[in-house]
C-alpha atoms as a PDB file:
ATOM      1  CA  UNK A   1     126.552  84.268 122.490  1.00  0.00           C
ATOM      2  CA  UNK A   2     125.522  85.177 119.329  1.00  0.00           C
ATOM      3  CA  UNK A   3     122.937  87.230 120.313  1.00  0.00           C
ATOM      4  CA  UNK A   4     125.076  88.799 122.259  1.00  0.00           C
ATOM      5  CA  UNK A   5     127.283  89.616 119.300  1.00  0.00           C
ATOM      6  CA  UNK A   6     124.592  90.886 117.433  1.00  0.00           C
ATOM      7  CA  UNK A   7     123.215  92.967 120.022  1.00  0.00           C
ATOM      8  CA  UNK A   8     126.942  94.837 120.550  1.00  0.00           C
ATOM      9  CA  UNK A   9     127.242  95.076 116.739  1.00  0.00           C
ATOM     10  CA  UNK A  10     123.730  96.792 116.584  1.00  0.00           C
ATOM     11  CA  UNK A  11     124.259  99.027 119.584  1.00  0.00           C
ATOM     12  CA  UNK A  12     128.219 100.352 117.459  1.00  0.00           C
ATOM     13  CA  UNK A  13     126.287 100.623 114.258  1.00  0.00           C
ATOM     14  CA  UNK A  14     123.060 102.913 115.990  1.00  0.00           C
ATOM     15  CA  UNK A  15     125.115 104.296 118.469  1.00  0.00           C
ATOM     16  CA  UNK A  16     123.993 108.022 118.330  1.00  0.00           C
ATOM     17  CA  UNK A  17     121.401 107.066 115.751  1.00  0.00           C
ATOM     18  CA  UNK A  18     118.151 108.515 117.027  1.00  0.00           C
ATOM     19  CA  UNK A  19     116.020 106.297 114.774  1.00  0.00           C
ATOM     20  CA  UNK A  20     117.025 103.198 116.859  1.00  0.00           C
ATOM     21  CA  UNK A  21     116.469 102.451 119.910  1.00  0.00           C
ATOM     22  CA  UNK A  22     117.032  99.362 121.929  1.00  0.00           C
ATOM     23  CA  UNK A  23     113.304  98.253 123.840  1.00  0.00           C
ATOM     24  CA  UNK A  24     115.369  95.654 125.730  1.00  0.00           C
ATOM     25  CA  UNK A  25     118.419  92.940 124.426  1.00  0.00           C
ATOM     26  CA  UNK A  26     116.606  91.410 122.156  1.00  0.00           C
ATOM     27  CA  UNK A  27     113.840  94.077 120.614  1.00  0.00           C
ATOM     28  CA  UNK A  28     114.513  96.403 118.805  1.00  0.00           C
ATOM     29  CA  UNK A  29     112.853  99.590 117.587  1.00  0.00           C
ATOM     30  CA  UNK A  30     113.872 101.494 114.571  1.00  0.00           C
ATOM     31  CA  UNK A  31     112.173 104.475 112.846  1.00  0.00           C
ATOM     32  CA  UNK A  32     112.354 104.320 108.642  1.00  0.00           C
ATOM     33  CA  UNK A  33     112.406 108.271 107.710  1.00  0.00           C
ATOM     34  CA  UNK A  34     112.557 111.792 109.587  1.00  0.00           C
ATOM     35  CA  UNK A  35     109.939 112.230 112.345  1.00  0.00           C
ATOM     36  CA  UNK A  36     108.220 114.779 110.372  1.00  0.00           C
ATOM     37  CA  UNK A  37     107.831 112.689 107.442  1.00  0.00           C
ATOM     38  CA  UNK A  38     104.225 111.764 106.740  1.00  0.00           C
ATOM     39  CA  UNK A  39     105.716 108.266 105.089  1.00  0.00           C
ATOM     40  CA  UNK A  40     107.863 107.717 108.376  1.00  0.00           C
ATOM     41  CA  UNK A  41     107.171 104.469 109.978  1.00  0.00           C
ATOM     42  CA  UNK A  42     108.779 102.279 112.502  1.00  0.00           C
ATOM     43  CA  UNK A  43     109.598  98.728 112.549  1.00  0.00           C
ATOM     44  CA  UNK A  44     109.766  96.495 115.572  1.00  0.00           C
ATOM     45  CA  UNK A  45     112.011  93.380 115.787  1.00  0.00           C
ATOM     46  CA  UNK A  46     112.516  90.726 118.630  1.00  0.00           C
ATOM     47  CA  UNK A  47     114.105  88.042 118.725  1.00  0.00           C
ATOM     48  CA  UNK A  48     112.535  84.297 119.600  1.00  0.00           C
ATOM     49  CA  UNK A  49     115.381  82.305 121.815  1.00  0.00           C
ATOM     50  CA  UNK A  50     115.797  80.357 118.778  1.00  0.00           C
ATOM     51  CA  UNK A  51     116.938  83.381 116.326  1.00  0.00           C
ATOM     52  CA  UNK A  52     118.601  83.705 114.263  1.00  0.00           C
ATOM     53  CA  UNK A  53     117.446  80.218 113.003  1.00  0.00           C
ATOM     54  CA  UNK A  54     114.053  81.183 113.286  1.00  0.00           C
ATOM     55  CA  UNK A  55     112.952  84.798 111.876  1.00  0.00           C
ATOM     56  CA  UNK A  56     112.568  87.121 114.203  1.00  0.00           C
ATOM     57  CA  UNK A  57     109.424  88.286 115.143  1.00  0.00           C
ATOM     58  CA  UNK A  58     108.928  91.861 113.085  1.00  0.00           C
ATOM     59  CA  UNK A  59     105.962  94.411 114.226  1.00  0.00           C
ATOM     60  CA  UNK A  60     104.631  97.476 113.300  1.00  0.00           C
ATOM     61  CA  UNK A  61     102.298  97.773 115.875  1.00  0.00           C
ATOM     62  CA  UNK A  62     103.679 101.098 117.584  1.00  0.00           C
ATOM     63  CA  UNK A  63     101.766 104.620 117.978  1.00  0.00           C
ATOM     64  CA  UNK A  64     104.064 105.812 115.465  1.00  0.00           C
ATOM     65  CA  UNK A  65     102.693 103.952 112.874  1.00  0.00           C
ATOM     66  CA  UNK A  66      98.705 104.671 113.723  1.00  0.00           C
ATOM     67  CA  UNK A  67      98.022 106.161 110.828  1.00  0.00           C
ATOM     68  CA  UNK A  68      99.730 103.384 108.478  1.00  0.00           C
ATOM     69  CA  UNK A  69      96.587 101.811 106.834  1.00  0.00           C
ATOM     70  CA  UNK A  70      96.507  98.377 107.815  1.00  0.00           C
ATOM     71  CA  UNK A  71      97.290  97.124 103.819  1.00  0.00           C
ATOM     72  CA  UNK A  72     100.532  99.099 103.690  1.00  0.00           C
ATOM     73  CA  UNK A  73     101.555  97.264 107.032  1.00  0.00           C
ATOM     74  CA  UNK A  74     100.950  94.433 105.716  1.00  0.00           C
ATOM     75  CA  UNK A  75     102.616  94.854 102.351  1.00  0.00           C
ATOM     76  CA  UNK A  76     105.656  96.086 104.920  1.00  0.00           C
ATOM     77  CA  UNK A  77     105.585  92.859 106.623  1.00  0.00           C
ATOM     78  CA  UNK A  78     105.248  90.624 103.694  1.00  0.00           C
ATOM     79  CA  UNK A  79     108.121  92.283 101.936  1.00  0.00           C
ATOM     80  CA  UNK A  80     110.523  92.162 105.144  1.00  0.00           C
ATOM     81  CA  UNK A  81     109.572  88.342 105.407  1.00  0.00           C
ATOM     82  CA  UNK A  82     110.968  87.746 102.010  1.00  0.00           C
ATOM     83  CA  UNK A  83     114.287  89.302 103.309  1.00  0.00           C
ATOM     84  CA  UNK A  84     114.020  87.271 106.544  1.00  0.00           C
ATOM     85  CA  UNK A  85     113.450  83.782 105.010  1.00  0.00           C
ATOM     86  CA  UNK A  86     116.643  84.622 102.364  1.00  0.00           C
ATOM     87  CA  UNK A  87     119.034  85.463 105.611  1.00  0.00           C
ATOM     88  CA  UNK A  88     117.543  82.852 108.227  1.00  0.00           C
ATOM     89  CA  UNK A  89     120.735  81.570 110.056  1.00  0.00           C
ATOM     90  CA  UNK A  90     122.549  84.948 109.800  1.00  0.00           C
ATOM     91  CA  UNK A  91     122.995  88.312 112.089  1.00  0.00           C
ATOM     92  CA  UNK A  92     120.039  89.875 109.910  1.00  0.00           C
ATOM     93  CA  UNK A  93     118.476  92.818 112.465  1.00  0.00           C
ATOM     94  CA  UNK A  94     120.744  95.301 110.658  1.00  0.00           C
ATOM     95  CA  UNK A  95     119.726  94.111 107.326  1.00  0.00           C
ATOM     96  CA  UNK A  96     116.300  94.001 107.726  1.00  0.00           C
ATOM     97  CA  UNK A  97     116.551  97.824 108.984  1.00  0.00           C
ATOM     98  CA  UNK A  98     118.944  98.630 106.085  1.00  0.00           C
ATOM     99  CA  UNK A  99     116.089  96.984 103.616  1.00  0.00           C
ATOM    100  CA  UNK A 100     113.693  99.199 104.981  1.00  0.00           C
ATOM    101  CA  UNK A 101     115.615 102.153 104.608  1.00  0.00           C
ATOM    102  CA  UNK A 102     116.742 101.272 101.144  1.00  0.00           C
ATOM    103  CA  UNK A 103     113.281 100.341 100.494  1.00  0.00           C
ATOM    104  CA  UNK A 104     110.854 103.137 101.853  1.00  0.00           C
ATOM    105  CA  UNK A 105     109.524 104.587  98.758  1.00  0.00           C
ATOM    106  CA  UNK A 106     108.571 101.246  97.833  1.00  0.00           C
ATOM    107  CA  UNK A 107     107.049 100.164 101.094  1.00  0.00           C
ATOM    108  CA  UNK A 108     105.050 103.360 101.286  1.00  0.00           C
ATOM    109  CA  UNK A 109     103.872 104.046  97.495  1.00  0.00           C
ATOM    110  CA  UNK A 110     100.254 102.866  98.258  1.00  0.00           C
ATOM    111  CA  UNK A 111      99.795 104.587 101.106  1.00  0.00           C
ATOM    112  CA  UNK A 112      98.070 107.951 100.917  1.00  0.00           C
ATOM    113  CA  UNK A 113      99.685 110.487 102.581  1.00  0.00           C
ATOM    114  CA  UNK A 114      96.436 112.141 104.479  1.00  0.00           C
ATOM    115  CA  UNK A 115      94.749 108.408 105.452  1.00  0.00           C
ATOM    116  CA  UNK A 116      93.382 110.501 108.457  1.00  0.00           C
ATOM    117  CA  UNK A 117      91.502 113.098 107.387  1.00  0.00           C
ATOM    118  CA  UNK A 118      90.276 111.401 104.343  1.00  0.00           C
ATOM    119  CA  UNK A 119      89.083 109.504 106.001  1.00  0.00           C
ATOM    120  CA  UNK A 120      87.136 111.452 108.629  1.00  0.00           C
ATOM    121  CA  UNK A 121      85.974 113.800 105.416  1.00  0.00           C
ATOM    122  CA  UNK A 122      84.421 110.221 103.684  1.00  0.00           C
ATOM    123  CA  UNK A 123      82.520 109.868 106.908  1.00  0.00           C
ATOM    124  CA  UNK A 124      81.015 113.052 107.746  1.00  0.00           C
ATOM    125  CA  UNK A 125      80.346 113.545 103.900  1.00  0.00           C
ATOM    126  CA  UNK A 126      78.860 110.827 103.974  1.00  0.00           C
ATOM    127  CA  UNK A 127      76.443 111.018 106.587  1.00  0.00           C
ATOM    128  CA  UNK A 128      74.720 114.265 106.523  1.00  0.00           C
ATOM    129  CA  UNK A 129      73.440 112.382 103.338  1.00  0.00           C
ATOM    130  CA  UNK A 130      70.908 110.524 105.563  1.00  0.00           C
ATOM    131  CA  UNK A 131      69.112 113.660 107.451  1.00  0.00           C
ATOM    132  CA  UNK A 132      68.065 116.113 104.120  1.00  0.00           C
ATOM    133  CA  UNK A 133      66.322 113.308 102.563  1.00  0.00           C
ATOM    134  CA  UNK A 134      63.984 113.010 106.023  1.00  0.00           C
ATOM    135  CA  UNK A 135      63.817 116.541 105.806  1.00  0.00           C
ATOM    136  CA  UNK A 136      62.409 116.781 102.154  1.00  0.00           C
ATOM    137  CA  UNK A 137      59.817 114.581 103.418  1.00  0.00           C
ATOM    138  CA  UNK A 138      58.603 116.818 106.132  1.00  0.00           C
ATOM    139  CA  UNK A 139      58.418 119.798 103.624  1.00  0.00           C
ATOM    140  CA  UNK A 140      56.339 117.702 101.189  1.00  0.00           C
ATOM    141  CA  UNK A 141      53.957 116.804 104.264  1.00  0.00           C
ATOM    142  CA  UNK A 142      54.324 120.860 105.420  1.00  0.00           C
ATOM    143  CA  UNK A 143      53.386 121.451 101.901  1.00  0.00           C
ATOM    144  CA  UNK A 144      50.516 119.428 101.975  1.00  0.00           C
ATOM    145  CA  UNK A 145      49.057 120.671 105.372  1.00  0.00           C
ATOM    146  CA  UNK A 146      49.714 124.290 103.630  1.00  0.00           C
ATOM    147  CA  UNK A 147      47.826 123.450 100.743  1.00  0.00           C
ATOM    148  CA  UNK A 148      44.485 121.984 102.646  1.00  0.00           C
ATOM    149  CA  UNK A 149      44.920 125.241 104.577  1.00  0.00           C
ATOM    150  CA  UNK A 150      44.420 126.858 101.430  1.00  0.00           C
ATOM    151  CA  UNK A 151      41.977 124.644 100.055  1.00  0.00           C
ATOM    152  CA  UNK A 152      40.224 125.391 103.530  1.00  0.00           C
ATOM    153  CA  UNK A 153      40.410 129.188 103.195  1.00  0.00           C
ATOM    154  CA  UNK A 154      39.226 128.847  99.601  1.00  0.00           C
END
């Protein structure tokens, strides 16, 4: 019964809320920031049969958040955790979505805004490294070979 109390409170809060959406009645999806927002992320909650005594099982494991470094997620988690063990026995669903709202800038400040293509720049800067050197190699042996050619015409 409680659940279900929770779950009617949560659908009257969101109702019309497009950053919330209901997976089924007892997970919950809701999206921290605009959808254009490169520090946007989504938080996952579901409830165990034993919630709200135990915490509630909080992931950030959707699409959405793909290019969330794995740190920041982490830091997300940790930091919603903190909230969870300080309202354990309480409605919290709400709250923890309210936290993360409140708390966005915080939750996000170590994440770089362009993880992607940095990223792919670090890796194809850094392998083209590996093919010039070879090639020096094979100019110093054409070089060579040109040289005895010389040495031959001579």
């Amino acid at each position: 019964p409680r659940l279900q109390m929770e779950l009617e409170a949560l659908r009257s809060i969101y109702e019309g809320d497009l950053c919330f959406r209901e997976l089924s009645p007892v997970s919950f999806q809701y999206r921290i920031g605009e959808s254009g927002d490169p520090k946007a992320f989504l938080i996952e909650v579901s409830w165990p049969e034993t919630y709200p005594q135990t915490a509630p099982v909080i992931s950030m494991d959707a699409f959405f958040n793909n290019t969330i470094s794995s740190a920041t997620k982490q830091s997300i988690l940790d930091k919603l955790m903190v909230e969870v063990e300080a309202n354990l026995g309480t409605a919290m669903t709400y709250t923890l979505f309210e936290y993360a709202k409140d708390n966005k800038e915080v939750f996000m400040e170590n994440q770089p805004v362009n993880t992607v293509t940095s990223v792919s720049n670090s890796i194809s800067t850094g392998t083209p490294d590996v093919p010039p050197s070879k090639k020096k190699e094979k100019k110093e042996q054409l070089s060579k070979t040109q040289k005895r050619k010389l040495a031959d015409k001579t």
